[in-house]
C-alpha atoms as a PDB file:
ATOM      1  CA  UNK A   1      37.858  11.870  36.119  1.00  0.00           C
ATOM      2  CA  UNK A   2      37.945   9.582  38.980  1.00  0.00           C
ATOM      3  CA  UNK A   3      42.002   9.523  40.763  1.00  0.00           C
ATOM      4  CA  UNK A   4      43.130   7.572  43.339  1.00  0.00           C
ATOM      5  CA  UNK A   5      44.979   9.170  46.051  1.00  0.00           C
ATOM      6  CA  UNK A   6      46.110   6.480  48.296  1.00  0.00           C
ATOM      7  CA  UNK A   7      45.688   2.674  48.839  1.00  0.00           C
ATOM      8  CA  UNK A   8      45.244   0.861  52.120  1.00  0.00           C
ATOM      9  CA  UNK A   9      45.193  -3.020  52.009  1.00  0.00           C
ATOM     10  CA  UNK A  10      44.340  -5.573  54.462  1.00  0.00           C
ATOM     11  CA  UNK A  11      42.273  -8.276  55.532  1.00  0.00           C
ATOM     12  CA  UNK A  12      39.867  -8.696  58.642  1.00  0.00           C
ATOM     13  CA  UNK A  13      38.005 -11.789  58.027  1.00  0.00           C
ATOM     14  CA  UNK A  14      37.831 -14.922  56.078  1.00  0.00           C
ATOM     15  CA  UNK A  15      34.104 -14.525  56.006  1.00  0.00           C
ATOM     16  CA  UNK A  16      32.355 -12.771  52.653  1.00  0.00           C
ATOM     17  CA  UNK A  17      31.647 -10.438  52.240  1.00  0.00           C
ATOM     18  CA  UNK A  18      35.400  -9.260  53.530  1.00  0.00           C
ATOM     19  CA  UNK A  19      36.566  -5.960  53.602  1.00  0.00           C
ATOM     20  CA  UNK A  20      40.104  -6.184  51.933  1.00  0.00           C
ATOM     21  CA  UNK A  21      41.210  -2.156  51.547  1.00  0.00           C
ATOM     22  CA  UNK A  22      40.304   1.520  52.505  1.00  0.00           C
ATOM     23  CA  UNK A  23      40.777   3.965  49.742  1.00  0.00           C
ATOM     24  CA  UNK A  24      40.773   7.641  49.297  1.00  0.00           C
ATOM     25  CA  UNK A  25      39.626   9.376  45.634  1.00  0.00           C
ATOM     26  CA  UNK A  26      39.569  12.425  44.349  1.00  0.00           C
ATOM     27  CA  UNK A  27      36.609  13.574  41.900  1.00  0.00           C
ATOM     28  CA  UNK A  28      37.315  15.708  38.971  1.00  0.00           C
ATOM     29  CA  UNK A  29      40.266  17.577  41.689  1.00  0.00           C
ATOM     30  CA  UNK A  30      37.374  18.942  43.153  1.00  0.00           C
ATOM     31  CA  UNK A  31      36.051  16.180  45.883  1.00  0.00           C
ATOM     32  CA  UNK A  32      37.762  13.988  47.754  1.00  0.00           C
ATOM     33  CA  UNK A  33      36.401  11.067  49.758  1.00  0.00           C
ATOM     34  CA  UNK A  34      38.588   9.511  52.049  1.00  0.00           C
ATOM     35  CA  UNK A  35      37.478   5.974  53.580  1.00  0.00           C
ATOM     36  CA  UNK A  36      35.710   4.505  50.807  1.00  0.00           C
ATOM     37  CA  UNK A  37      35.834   0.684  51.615  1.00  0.00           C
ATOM     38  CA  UNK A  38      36.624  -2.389  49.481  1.00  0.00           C
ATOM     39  CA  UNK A  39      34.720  -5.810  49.687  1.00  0.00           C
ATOM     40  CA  UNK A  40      35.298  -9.484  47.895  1.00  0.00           C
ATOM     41  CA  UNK A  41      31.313 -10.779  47.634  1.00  0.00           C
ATOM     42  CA  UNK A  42      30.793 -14.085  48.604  1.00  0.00           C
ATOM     43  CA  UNK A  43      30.960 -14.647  44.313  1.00  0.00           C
ATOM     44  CA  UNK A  44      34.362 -13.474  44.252  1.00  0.00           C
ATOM     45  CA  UNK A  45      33.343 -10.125  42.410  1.00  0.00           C
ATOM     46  CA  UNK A  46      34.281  -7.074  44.282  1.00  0.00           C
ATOM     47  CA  UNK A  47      32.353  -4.001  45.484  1.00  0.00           C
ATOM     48  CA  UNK A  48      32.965  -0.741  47.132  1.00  0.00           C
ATOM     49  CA  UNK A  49      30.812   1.236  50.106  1.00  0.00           C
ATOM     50  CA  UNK A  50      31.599   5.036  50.356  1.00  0.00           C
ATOM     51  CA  UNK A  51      31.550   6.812  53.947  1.00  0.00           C
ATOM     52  CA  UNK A  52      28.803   7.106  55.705  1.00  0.00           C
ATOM     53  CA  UNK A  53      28.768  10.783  54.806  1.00  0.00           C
ATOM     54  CA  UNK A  54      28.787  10.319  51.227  1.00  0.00           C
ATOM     55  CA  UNK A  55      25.975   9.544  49.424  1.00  0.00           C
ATOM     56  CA  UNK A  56      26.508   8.698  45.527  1.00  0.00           C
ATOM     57  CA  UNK A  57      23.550   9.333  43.053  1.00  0.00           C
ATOM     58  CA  UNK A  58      25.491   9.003  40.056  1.00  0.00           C
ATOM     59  CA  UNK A  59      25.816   5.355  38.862  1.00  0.00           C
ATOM     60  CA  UNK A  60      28.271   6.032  36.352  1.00  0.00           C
ATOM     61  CA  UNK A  61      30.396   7.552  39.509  1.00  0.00           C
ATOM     62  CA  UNK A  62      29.831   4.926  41.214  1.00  0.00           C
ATOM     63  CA  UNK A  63      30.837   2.620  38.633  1.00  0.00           C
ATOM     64  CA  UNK A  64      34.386   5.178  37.948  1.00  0.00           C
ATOM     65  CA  UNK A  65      35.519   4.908  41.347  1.00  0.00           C
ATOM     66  CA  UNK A  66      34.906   1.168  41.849  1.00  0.00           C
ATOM     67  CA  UNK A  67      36.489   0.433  38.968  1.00  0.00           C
ATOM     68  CA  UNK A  68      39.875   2.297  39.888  1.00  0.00           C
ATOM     69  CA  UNK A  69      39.974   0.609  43.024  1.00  0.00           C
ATOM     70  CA  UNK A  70      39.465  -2.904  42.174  1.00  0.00           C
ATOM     71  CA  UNK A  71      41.758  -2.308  39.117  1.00  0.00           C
ATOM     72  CA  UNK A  72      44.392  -1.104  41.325  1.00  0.00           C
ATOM     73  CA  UNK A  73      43.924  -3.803  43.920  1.00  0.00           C
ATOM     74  CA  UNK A  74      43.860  -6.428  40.857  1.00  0.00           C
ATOM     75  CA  UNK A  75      47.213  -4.951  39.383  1.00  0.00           C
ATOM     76  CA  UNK A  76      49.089  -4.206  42.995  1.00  0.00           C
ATOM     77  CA  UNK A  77      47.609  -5.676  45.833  1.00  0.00           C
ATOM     78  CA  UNK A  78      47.049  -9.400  44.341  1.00  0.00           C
ATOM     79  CA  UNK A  79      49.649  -9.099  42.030  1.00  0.00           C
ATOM     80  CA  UNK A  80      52.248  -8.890  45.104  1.00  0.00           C
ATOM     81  CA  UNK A  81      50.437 -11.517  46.514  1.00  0.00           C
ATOM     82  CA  UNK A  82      50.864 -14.058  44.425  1.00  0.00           C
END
């Protein structure tokens, strides 16, 4: 299970792809990544990067901790926005 821990929102750029949040997850409460970033693709979809550090074999990870992010940004960030 794939939690999200905190939430940081912001935007650098008009430019796409545009990094629009950092966030931090924690895996099964037994890994935590901290930094994994949050871009809107030039199609409007959105896709995350982990660290550096952190490399992700699993796609079905992969796919669990994209989609909490973008569903919280969806519900919070543009939500709030709007």
């Amino acid at each position: 299970m794939v939690k999200l821990l905190k939430f940081y929102p912001f935007e650098v750029s008009l430019k796409k792809p545009r990094l629009v949040a950092y966030a931090d997850v924690e895996v099964e409460e037994l890994i935590l990544i901290r930094g994994v970033r949050l871009f809107e693709s030039k199609y409007g979809g959105y896709f995350i990067q982990p660290p550096d550090c952190v490399e992700i074999k699993s796609k079905v990870l992969l796919e669990a901790i994209r989609r909490v992010v973008v569903d919280y940004f969806k519900e919070s960030v543009r939500s709030s926005a709007g």
